[in-house]
N, C-alpha and C. Protein backbone atom coordinates (compact mmCIF):
# COMPACT_ATOMS: atom_id res chain seq x y z
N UNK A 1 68.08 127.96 84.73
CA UNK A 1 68.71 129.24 84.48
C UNK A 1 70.11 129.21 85.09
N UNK A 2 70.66 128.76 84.02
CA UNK A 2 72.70 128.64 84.69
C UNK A 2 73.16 129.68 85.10
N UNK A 3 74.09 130.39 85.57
CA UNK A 3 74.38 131.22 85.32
C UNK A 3 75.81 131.12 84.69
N UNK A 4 76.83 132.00 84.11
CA UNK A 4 77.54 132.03 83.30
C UNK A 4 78.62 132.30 84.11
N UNK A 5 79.78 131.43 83.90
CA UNK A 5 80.93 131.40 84.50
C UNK A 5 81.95 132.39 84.34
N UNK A 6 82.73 133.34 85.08
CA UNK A 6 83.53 134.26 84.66
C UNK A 6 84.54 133.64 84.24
N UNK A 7 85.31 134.37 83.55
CA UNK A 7 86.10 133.65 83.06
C UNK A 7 87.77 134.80 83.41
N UNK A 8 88.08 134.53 84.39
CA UNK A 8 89.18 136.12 84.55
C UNK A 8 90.32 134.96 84.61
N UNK A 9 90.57 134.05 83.83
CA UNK A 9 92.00 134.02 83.71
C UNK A 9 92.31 134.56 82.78
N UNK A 10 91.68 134.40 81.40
CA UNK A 10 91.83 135.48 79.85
C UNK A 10 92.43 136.23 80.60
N UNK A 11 91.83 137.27 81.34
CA UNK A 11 92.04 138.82 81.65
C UNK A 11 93.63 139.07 82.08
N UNK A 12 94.04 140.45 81.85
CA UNK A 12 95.82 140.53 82.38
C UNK A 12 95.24 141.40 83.33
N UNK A 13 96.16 141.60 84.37
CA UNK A 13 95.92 142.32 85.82
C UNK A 13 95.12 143.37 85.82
N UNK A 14 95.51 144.03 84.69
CA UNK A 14 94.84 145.72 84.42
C UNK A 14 93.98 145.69 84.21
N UNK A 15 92.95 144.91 83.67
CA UNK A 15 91.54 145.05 83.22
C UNK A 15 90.80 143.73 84.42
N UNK A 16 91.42 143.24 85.03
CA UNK A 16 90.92 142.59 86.69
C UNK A 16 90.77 143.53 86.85
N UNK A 17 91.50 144.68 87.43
CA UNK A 17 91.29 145.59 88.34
C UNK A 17 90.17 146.91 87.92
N UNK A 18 90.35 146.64 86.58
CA UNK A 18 89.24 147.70 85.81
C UNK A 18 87.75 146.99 86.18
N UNK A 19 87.83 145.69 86.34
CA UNK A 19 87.05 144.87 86.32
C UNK A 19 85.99 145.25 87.44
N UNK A 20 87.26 145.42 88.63
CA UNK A 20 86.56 145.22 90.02
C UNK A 20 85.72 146.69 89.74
N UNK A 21 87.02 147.61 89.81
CA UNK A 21 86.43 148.61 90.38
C UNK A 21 84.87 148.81 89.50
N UNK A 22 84.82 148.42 88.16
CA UNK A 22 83.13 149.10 87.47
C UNK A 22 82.51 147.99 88.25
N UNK A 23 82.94 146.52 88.47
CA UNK A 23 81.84 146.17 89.62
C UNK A 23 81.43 146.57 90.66
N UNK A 24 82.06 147.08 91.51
CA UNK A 24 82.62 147.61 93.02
C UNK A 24 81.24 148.78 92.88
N UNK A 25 81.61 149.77 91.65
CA UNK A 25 80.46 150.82 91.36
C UNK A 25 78.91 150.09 91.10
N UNK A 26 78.82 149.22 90.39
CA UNK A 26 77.44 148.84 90.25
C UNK A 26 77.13 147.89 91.23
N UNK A 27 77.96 147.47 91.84
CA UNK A 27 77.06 146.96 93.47
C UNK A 27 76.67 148.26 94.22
N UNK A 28 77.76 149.63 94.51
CA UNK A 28 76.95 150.57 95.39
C UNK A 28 75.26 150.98 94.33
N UNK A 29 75.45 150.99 93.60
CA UNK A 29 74.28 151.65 93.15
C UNK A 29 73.00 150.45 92.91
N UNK A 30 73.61 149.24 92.78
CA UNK A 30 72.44 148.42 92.99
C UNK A 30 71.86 148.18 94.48
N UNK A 31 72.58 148.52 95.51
CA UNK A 31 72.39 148.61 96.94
C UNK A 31 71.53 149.79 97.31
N UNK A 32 72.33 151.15 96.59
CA UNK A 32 71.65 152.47 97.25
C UNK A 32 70.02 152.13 96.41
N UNK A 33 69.80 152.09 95.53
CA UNK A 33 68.20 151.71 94.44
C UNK A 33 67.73 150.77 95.08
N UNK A 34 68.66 149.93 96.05
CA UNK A 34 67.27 149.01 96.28
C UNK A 34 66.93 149.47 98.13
N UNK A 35 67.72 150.10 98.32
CA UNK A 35 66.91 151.20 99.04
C UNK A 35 66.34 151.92 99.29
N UNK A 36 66.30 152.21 97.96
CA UNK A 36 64.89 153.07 97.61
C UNK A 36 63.71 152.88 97.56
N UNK A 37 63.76 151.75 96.17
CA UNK A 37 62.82 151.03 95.60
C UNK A 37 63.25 149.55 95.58
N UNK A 38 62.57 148.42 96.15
CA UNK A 38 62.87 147.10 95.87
C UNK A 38 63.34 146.63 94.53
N UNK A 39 64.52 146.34 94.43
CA UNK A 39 64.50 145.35 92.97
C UNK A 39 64.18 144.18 93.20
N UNK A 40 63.62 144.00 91.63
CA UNK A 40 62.91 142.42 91.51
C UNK A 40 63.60 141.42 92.24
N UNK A 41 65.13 141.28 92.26
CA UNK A 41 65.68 139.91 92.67
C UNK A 41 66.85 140.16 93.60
N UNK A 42 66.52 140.11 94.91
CA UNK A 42 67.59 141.15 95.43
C UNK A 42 68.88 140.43 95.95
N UNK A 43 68.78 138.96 95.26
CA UNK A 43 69.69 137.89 95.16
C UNK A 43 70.46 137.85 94.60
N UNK A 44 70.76 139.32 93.39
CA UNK A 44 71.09 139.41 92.19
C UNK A 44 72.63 140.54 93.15
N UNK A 45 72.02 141.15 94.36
CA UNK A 45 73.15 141.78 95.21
C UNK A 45 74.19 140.94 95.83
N UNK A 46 74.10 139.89 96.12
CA UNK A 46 74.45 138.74 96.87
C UNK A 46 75.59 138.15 95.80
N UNK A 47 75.23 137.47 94.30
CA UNK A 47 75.90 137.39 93.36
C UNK A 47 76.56 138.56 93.01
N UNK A 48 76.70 139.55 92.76
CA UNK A 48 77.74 140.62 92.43
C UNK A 48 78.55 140.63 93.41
N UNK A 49 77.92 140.64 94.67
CA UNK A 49 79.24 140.78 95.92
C UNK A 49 80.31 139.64 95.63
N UNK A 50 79.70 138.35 95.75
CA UNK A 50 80.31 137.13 95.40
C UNK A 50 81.51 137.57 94.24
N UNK A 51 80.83 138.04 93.03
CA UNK A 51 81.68 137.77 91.98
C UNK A 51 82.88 138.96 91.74
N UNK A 52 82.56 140.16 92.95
CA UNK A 52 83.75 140.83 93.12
C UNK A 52 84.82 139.87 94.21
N UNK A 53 84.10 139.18 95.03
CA UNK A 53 85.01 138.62 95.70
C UNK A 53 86.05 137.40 95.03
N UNK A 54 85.39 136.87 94.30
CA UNK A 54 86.01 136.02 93.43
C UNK A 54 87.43 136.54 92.57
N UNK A 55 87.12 137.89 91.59
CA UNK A 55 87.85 138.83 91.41
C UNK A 55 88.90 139.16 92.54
N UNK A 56 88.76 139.35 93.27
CA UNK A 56 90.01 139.65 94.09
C UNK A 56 90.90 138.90 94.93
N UNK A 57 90.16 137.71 94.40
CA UNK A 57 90.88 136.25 94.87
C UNK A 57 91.84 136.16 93.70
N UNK A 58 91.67 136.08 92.57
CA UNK A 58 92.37 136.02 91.28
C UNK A 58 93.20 136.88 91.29
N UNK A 59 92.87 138.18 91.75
CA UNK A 59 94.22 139.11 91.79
C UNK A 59 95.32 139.00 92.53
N UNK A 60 94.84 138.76 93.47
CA UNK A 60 95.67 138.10 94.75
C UNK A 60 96.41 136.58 94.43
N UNK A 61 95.83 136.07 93.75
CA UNK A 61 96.56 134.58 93.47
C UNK A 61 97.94 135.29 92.83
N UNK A 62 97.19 136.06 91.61
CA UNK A 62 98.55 136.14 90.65
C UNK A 62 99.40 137.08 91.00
N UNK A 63 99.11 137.59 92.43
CA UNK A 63 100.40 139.12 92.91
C UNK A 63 101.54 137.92 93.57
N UNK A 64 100.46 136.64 94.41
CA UNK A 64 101.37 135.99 94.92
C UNK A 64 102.16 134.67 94.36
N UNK A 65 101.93 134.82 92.97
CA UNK A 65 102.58 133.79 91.73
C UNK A 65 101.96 132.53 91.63
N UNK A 66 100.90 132.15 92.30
CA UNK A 66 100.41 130.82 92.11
C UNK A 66 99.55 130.59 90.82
């Protein structure tokens, strides 16, 4: 089970950042739910954090021209 590579160079700055923030939202709410109630794979929190962080590495590359 691969998982699927982002692909945010396509993306232009504005929709990175659109990007983060609807991620940014579905990590709090996959956090507050699994405080509630366990989700099945709670490894699946761990990867979203990751892949906002990734995201804001990319933004940051291209504010600083590399």
């Amino acid at each position: 089970m691969a998982k699927e590579k982002l692909d945010l160079k396509g993306l232009s700055e504005q929709d990175l950042k659109e990007k983060i923030s609807a991620e940014e939202l579905r990590l709090k709410k996959m956090t507050f739910g699994h405080a509630i109630t366990p989700i099945e794979n709670p490894m699946s929190i761990r990867a979203v954090r990751r892949d906002i962080a990734r995201m804001h590495t990319e933004l940051r590359k291209r504010q600083l021209g590399f």
